[in-house]
Protein backbone atom coordinates (compact mmCIF):
# COMPACT_ATOMS: atom_id res chain seq x y z
CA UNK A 1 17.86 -7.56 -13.45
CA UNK A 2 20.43 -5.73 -11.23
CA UNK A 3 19.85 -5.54 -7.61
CA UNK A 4 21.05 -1.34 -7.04
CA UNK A 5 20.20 0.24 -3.74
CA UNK A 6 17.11 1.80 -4.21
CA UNK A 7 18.48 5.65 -3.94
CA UNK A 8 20.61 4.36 -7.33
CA UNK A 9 17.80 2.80 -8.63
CA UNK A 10 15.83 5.67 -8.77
CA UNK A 11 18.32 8.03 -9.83
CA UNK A 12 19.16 5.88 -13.08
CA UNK A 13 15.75 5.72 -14.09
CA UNK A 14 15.36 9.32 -14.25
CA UNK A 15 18.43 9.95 -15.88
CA UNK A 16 16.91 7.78 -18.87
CA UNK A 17 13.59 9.18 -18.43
CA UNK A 18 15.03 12.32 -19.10
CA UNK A 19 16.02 12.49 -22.83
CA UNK A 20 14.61 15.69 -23.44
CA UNK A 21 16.06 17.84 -20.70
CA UNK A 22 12.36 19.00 -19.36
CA UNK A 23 12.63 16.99 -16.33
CA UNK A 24 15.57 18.51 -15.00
CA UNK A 25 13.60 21.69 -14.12
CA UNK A 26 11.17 19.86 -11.87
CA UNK A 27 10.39 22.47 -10.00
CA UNK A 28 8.31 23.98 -12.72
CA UNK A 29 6.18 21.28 -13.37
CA UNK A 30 5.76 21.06 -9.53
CA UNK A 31 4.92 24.31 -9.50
CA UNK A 32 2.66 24.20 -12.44
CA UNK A 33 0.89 20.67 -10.67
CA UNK A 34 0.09 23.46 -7.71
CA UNK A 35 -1.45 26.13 -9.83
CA UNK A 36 -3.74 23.37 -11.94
CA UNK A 37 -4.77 22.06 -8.43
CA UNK A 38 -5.20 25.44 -7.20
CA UNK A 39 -7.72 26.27 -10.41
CA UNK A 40 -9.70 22.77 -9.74
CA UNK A 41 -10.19 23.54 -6.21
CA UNK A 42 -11.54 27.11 -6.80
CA UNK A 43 -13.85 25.02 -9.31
CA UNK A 44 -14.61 23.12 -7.18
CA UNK A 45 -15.62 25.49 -4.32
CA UNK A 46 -17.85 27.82 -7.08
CA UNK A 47 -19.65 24.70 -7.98
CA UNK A 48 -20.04 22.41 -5.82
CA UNK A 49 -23.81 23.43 -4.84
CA UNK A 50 -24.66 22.62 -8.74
CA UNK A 51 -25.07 18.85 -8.75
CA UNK A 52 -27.87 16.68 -7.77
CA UNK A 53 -28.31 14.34 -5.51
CA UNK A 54 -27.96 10.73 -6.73
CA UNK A 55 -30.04 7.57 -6.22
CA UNK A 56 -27.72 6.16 -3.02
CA UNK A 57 -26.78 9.45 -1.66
CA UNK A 58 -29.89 9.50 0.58
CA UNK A 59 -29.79 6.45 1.74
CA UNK A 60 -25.69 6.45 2.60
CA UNK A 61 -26.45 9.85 4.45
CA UNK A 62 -28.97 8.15 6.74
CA UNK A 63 -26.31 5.32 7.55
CA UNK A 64 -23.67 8.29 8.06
CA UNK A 65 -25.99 9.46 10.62
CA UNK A 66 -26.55 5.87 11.93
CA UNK A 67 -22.95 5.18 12.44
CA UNK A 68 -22.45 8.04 14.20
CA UNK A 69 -25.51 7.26 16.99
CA UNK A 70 -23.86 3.53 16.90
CA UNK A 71 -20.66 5.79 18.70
CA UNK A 72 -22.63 8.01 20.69
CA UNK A 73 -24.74 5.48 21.86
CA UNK A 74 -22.39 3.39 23.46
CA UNK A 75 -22.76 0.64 20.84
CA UNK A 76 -26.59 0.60 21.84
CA UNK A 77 -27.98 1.84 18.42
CA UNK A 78 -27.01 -1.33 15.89
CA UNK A 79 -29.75 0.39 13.22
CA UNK A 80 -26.38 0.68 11.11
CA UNK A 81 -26.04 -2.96 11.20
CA UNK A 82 -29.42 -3.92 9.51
CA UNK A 83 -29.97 -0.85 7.23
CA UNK A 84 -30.73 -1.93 3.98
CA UNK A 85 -27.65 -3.55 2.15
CA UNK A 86 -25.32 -0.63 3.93
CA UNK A 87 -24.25 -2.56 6.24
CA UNK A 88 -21.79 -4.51 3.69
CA UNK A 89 -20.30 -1.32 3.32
CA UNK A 90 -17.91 0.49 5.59
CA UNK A 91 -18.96 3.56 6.88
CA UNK A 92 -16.02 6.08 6.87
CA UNK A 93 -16.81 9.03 4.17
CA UNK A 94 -20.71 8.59 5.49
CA UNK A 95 -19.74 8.84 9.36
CA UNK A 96 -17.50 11.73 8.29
CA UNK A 97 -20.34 13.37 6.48
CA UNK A 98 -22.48 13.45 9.38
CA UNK A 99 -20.10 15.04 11.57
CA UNK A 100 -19.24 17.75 9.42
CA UNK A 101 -22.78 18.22 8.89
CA UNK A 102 -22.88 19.19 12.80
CA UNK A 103 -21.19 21.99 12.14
CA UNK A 104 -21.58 22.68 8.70
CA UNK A 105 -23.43 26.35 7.84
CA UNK A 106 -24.27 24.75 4.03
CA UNK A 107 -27.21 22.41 3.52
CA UNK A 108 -27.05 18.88 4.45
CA UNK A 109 -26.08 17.44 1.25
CA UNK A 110 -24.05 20.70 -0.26
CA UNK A 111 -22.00 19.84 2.67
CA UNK A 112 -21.77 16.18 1.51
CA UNK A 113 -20.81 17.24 -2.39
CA UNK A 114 -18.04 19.50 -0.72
CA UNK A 115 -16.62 17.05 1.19
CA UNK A 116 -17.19 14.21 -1.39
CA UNK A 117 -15.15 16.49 -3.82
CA UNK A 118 -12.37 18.03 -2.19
CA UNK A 119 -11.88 14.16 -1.50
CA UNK A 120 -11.64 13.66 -5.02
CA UNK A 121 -9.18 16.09 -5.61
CA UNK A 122 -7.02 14.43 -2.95
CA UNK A 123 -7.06 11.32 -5.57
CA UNK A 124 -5.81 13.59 -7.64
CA UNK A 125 -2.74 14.22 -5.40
CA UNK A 126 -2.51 10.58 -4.83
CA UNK A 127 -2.02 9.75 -8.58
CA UNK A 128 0.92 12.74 -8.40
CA UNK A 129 2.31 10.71 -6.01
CA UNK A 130 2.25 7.49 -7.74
CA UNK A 131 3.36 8.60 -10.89
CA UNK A 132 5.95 11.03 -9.69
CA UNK A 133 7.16 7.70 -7.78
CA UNK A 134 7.31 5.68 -10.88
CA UNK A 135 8.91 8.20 -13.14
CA UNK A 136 9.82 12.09 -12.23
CA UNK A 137 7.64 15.33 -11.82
CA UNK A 138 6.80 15.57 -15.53
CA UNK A 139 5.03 12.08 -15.82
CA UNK A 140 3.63 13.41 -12.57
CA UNK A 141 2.15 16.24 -14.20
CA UNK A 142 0.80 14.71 -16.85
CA UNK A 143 -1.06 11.96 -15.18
CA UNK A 144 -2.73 14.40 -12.79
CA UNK A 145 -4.12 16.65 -15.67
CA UNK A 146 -4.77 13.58 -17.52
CA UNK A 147 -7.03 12.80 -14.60
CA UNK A 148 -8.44 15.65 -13.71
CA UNK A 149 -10.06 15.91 -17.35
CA UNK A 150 -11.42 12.51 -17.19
CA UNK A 151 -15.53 13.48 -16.92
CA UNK A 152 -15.79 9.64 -15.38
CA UNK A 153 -13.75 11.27 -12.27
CA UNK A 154 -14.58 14.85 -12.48
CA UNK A 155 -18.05 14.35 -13.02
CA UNK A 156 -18.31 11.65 -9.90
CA UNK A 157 -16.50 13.63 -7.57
CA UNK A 158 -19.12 15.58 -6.14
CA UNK A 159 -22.15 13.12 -5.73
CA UNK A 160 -20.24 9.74 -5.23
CA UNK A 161 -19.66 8.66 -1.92
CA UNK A 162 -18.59 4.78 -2.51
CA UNK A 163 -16.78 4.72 -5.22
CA UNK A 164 -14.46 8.03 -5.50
CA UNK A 165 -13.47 7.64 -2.02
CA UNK A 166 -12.45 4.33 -2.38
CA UNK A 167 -10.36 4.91 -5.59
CA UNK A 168 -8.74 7.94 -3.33
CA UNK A 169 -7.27 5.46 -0.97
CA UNK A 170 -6.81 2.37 -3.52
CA UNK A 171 -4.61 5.17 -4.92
CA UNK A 172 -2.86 6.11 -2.07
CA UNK A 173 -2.51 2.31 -1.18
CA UNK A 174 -0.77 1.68 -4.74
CA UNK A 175 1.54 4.44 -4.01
CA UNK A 176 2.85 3.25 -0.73
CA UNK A 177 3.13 -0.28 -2.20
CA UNK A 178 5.44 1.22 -5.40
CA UNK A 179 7.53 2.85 -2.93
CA UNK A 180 7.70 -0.40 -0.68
CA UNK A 181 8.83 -2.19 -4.23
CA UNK A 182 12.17 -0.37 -4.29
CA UNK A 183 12.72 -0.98 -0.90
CA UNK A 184 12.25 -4.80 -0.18
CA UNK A 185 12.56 -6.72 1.60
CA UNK A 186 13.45 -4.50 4.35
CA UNK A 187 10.80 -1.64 3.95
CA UNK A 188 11.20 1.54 6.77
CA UNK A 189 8.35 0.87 8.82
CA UNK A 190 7.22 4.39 8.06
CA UNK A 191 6.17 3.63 5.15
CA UNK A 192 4.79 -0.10 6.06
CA UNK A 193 2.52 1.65 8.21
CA UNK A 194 1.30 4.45 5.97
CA UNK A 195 0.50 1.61 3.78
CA UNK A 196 -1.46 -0.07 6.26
CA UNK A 197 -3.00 3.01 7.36
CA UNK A 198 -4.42 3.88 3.44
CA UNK A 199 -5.80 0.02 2.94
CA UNK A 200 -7.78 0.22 6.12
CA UNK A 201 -9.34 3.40 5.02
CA UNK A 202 -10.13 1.67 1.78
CA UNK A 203 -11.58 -1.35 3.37
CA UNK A 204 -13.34 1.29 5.85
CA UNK A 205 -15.34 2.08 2.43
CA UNK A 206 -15.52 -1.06 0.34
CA UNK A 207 -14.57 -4.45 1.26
CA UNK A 208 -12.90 -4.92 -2.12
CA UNK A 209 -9.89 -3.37 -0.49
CA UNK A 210 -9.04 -6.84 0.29
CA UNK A 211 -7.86 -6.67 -3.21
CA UNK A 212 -4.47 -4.43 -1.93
CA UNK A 213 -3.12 -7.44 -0.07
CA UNK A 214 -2.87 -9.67 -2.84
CA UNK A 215 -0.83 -6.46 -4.77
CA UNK A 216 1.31 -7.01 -2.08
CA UNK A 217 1.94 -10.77 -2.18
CA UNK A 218 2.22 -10.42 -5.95
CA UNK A 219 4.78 -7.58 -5.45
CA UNK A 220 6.51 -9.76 -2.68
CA UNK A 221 6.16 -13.16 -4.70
CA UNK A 222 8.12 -11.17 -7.94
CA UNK A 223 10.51 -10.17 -5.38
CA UNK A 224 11.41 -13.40 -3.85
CA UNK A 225 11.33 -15.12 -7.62
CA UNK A 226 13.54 -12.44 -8.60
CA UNK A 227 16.60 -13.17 -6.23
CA UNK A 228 16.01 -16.51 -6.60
CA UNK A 229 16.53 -16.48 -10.11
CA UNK A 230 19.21 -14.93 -9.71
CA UNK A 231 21.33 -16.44 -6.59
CA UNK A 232 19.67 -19.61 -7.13
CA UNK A 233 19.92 -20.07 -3.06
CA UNK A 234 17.58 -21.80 -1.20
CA UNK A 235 18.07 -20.48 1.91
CA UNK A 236 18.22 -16.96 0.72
CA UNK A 237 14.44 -17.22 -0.70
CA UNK A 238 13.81 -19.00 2.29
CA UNK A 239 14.70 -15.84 4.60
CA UNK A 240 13.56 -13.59 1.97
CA UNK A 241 9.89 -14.41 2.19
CA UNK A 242 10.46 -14.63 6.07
CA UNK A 243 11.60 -10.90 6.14
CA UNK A 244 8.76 -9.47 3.49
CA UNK A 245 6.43 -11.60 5.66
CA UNK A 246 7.01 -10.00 8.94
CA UNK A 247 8.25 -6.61 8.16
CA UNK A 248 5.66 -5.91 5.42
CA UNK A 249 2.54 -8.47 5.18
CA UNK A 250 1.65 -9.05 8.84
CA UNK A 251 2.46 -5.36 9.92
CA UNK A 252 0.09 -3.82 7.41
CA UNK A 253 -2.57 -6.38 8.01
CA UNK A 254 -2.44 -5.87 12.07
CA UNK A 255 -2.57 -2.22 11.00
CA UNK A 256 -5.40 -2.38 8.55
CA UNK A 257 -7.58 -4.79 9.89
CA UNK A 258 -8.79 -2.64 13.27
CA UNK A 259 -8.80 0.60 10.79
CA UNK A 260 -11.22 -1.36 8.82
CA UNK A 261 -13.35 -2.27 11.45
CA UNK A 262 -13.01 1.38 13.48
CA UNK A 263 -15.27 2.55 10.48
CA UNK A 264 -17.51 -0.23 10.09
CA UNK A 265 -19.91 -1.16 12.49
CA UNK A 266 -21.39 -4.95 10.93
CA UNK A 267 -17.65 -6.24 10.93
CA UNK A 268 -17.57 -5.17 14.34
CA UNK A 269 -20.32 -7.85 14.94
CA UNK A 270 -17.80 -10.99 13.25
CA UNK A 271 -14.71 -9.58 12.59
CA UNK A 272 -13.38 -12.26 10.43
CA UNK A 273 -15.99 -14.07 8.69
CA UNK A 274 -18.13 -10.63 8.20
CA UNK A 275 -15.83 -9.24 5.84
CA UNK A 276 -15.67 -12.25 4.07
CA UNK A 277 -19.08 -12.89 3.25
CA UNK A 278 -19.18 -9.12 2.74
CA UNK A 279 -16.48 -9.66 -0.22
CA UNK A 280 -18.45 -12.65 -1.38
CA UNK A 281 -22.04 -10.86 -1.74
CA UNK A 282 -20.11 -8.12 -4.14
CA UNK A 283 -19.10 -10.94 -6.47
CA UNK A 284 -22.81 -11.83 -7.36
CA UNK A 285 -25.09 -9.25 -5.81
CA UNK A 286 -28.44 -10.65 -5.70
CA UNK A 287 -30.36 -8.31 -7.98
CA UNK A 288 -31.00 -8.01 -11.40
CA UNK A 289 -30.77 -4.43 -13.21
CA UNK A 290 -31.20 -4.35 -16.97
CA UNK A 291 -28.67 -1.99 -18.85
CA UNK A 292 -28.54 -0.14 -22.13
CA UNK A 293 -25.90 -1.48 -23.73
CA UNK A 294 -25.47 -0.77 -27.64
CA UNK A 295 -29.26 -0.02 -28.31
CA UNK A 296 -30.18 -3.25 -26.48
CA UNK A 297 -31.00 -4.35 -22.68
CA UNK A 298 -29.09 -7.48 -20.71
CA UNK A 299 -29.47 -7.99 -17.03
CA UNK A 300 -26.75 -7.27 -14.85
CA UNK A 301 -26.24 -10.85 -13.90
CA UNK A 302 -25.39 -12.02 -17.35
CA UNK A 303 -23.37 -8.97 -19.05
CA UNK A 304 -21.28 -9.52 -21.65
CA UNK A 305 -17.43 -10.31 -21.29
CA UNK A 306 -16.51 -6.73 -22.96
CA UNK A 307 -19.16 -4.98 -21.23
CA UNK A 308 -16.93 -3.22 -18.56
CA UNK A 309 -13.77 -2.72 -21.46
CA UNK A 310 -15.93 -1.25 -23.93
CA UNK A 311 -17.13 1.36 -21.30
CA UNK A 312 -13.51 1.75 -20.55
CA UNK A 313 -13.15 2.44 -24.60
CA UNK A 314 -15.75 4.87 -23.98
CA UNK A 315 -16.30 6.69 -21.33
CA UNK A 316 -12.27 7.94 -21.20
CA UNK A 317 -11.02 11.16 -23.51
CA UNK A 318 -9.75 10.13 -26.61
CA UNK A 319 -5.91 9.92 -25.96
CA UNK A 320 -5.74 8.22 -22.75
CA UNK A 321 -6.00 4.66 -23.31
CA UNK A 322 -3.43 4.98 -26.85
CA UNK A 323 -1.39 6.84 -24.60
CA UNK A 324 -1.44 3.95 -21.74
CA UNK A 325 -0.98 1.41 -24.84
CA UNK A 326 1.90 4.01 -25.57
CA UNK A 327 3.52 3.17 -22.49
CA UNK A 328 3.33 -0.50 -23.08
CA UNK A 329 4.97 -0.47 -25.96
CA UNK A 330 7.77 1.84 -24.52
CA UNK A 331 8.13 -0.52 -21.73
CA UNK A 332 8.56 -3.40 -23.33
CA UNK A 333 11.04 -1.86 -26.07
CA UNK A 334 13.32 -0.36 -22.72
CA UNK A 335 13.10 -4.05 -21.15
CA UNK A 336 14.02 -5.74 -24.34
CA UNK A 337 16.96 -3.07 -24.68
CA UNK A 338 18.34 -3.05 -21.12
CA UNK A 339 17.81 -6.04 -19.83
CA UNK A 340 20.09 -7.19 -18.00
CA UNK A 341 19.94 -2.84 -16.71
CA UNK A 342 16.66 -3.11 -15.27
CA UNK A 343 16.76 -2.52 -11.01
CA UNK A 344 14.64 -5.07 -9.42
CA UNK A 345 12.87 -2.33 -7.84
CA UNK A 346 11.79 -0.66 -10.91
CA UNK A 347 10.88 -3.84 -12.47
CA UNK A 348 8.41 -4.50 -9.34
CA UNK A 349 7.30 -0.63 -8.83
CA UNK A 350 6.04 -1.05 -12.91
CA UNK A 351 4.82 -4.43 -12.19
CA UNK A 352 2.21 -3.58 -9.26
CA UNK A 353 0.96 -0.75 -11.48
CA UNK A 354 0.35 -3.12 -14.89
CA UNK A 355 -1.06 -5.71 -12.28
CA UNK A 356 -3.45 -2.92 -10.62
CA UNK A 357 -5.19 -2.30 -14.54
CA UNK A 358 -4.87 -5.53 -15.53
CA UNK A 359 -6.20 -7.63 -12.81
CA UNK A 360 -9.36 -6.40 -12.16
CA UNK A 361 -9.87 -6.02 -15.90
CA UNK A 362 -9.63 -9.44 -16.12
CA UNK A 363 -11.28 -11.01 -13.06
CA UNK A 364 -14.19 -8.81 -14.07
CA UNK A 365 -14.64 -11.39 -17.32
CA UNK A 366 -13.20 -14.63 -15.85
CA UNK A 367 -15.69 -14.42 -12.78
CA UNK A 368 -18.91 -12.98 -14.39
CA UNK A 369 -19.16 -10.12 -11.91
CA UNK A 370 -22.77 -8.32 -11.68
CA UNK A 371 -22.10 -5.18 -13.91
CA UNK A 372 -24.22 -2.21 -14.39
CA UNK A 373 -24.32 1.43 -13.89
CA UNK A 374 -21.41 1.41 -16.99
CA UNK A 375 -17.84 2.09 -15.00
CA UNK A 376 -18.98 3.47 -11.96
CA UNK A 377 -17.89 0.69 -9.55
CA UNK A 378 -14.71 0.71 -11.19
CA UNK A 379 -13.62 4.19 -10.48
CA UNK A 380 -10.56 3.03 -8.80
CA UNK A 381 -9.16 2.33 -12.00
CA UNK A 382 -9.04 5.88 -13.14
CA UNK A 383 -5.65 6.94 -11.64
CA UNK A 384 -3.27 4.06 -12.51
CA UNK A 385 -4.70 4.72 -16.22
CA UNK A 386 -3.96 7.85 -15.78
CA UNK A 387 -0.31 7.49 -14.36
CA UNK A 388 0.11 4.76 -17.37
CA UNK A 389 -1.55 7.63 -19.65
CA UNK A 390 1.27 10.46 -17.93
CA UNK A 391 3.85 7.63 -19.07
CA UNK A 392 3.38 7.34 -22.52
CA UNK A 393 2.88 11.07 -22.87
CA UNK A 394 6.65 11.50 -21.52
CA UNK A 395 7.83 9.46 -23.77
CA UNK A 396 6.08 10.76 -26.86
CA UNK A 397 7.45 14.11 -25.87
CA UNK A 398 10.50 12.33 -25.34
CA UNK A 399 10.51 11.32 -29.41
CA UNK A 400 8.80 14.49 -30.50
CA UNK A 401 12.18 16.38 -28.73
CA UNK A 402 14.47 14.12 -30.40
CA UNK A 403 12.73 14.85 -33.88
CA UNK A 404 12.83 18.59 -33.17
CA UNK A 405 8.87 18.13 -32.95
CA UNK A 406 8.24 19.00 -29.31
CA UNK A 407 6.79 22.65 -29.87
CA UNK A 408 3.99 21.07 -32.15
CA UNK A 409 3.39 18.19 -29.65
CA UNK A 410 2.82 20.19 -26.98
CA UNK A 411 0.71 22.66 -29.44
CA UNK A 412 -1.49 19.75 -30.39
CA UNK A 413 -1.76 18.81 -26.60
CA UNK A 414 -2.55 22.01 -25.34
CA UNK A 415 -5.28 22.57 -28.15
CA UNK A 416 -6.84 18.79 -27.31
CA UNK A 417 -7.26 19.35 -23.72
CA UNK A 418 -8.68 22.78 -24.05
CA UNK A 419 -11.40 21.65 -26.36
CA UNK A 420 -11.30 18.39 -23.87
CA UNK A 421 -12.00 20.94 -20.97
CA UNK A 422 -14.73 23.24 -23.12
CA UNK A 423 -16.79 19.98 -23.10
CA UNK A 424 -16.38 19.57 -19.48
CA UNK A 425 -17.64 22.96 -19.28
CA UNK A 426 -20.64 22.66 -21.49
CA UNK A 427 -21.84 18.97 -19.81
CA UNK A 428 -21.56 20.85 -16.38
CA UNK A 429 -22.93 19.53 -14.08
CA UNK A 430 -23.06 16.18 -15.65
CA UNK A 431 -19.73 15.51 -16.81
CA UNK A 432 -20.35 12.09 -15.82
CA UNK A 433 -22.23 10.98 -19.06
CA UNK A 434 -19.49 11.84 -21.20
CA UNK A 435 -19.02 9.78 -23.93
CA UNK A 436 -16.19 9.97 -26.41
CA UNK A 437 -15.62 10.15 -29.86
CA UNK A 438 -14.97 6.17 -30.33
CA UNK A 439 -19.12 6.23 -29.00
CA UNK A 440 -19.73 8.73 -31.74
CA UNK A 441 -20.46 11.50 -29.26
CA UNK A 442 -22.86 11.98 -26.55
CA UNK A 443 -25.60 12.30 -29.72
CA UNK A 444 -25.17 8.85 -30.60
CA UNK A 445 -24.28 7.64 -27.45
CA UNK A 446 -27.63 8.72 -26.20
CA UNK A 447 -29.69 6.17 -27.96
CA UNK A 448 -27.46 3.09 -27.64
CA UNK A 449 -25.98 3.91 -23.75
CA UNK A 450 -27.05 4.77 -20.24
CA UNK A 451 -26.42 8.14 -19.85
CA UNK A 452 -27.81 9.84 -16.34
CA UNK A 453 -28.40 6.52 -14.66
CA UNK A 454 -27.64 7.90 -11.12
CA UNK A 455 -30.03 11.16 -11.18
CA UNK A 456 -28.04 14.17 -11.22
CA UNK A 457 -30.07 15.73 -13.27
CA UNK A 458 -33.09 16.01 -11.71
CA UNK A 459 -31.82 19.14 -9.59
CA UNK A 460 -31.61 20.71 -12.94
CA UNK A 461 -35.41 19.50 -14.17
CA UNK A 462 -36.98 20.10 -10.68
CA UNK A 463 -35.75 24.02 -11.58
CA UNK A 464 -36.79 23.85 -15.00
CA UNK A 465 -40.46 22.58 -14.01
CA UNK A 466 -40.82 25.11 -11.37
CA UNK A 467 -39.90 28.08 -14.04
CA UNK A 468 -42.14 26.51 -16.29
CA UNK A 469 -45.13 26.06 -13.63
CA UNK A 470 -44.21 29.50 -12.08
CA UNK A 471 -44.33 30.99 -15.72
CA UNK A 472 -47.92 29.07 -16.23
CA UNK A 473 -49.76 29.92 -12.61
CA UNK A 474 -48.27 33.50 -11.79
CA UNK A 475 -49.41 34.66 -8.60
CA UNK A 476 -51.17 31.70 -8.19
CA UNK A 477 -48.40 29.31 -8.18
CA UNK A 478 -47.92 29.36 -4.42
CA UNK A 479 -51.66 28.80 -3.82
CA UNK A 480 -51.58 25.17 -6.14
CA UNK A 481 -50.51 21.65 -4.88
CA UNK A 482 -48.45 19.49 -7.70
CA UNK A 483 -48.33 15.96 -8.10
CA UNK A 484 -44.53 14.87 -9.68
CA UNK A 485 -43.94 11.45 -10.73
CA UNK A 486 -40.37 10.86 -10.22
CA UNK A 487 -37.85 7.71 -11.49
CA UNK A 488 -37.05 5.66 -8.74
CA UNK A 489 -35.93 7.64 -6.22
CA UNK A 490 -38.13 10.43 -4.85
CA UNK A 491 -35.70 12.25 -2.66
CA UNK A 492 -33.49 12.77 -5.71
CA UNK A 493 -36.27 15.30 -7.31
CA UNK A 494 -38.33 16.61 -3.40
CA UNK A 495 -34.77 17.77 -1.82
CA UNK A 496 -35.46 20.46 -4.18
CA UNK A 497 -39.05 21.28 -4.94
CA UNK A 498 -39.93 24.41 -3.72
């Protein structure tokens, strides 16, 4: 592996990753990035009002509301720090919720779904970002869209305050760590602290944040192995880690670390060993839910080793993970090519973004974590597939242009992703069942998967039984008292009985 300055580095790698010629005219596909952004914001914005409110959304909107009397009481009001199991979380999209909803003129949790979504679509920025990091605009491009048609993401967006905000800033974490890769092992600080800004947010909504450091240490360790390999030189991997140590590891933890807390009132309480048995609880969390899974029922406790991979399988459109497995294939034909060509810093950038799939994939079955509600808690997965879906797409372009093929490939694209979108369209506003064609369709999903396991839908059957009640009383309908049995969570159906 050669060690080129990173500005080299980077300018190589899109030389090769630009067979076809496309790339070169990157400010089309920048510009095209803006309009598709522009279109899913004005979605977003003309829809927003149309989903439900989940199971946990009532419950995280009271500890928004919490957090923010823990602040304006002077510390007096620790309700936030006893609140059901809330307090393992950090409070940051919650608290931010109930401020805007101060001075919001929408209803109290229309103003959360806005919020909650035009959060989502910053992800989608943040996995531009990443991939146009790794490899050019077009990749860039292509991951975004690639994401933005994912119902798993799309459909969550609105209605998800854990897990979509975290995957935002795991996201935007990943990014700053790819372009700290290039850089090492003298970083600018500008971008150590950005990096240290984006994990404390993430920590400031999930503890698993934690995970980001050892990205770093991995990305630092490959470094350090790297240059040793090569120099074989003691005293040069010596000072190596010293450097990556103290201009990267402790500067983004001393950064982090009072971010995290800033948002998150029961680490307040222990800074240090809070978190920590915060991070611990997640691993095993002491319930037991039973889950659909293939026409049968295990409890969460005791899922199956593919549980989480075959909802990965599933729940994506059809072309994303072949395209990531695409990429794989491409990568490790380029490395076997040009060896002895490969920057350092391209090596490690690729490296932190096959560890950030793989790794959780795989602690998920080697640690028996509680699963259940299919995917959802692994939402942070979403853009790096993406990005590693964006990859492989290049590159197939990339071999359709050489074959003279590229018009048809980016026919057959086009055509997939509109019908991909039309189904979007048709679930809406529960894109988040989606099932693929590998699950035979939502059809057959239906009787051997969880589909609405959150509640969105009962916005939809609260208006549908008030048509239906309205259509059977007449004039009399105001003048009647119903009793509803709801599912689990009441609030979910009374936020909008009439």
């Amino acid at each position: 592996m050669s060690l080129d300055r990173p500005s080299l580095t980077r300018e190589r790698w899109t030389r090769i990753s630009d067979a076809s010629g496309l790339s070169r005219i990157a400010g089309s596909y920048t510009a095209a990035f803006v309009a598709v952004m522009a279109l899913a914001a004005l979605a977003v914005l003309l829809t927003f009002d149309d989903y439900g409110v989940t199971w946990d959304e009532h419950v995280q909107n009271e500890y928004g509301k919490m957090v923010l009397n823990y602040y304006v009481s002077g510390f007096g009001d620790k309700s936030a720090l006893t609140y059901f199991d809330l307090w393992a979380y950090g409070g940051l999209f919650d608290l931010v919720a109930a401020i805007c909803n101060k001075i919001s003129p929408l209803g109290e949790y229309e103003t959360r779904h806005l919020l909650n979504a035009l959060v989502g679509l910053a992800g989608v920025v943040g996995c531009w970002k990443l991939a146009r990091a790794l490899a050019g605009e077009r990749v860039a491009f292509w991951s975004a869209l690639l994401l933005l048609v994912m119902p798993t993401w799309y459909g969550h967006m609105f209605n998800n305050p854990k897990d979509v905000p975290f995957a935002v800033f795991f996201v935007w974490s990943l990014y700053y760590i790819v372009r700290i890769a290039s850089c090492l092992p003298r970083p600018p600080l500008s971008l150590v602290a950005r990096l240290g800004l984006m994990i404390g947010l993430s920590l400031g909504v999930r503890v698993g944040g934690l995970l980001l450091f050892g990205y770093i240490c991995l990305v630092g360790l490959g470094f350090v192995a790297a240059r040793y390999w090569q120099t074989r030189n003691l005293a040069q991997l010596g000072r190596d880690t010293w450097v990556g140590s103290y201009r990267v590891i402790l500067p983004v933890f001393a950064i982090a670390y009072p971010v995290m807390l800033l948002f998150w009132p029961w680490a307040q309480a222990a800074p240090f060993s809070n978190p920590v048995a915060a991070l611990m609880r997640f691993q095993h969390l002491p319930f037991n839910i039973p889950v659909k899974f293939f026409g049968g029922y295990f409890v969460s406790t005791d899922p199956p080793w593919y549980y989480l991979p075959v909802e990965l399988l599933f729940r994506l459109p059809e072309i994303v993970l072949p395209l990531a497995a695409l990429t794989c294939v491409f990568a490790f034909l380029a490395l076997k090519r040009r060896r002895d060509e490969l920057p350092l810093g391209k090596a490690l950038e690729y490296g932190a973004l096959a560890v950030a799939i793989v790794f959780p994939l795989v602690y998920v079955v080697v640690a028996h974590v509680n699963l259940f509600d299919g995917m959802r808690h692994f939402t942070f997965l979403l853009p790096p597939i993406a990005v590693a879906g964006g990859i492989g797409m290049d590159r197939l372009l990339d071999v359709a242009a050489r074959q003279k093929l590229n018009g048809v490939a980016y026919l057959l694209i086009v055509a997939f992703l509109a019908y991909h979108a039309s189904i979007m369209v048709r679930l809406h506003p529960d894109q988040y069942v989606y099932y693929n064609r590998y699950a035979g369709g939502l059809k057959s999903a239906a009787k051997r998967f969880e589909l609405d396991y959150w509640a969105n839908s009962f916005a939809e059957a609260v208006d549908a039984l008030e048509d239906e009640l309205r259509e059977q009383y007449g004039p009399d309908f105001e003048n009647h008292r119903f009793k509803i049995k709801v599912c689990d969570s009441p609030f979910s159906a009374s936020y909008y009985f009439p």
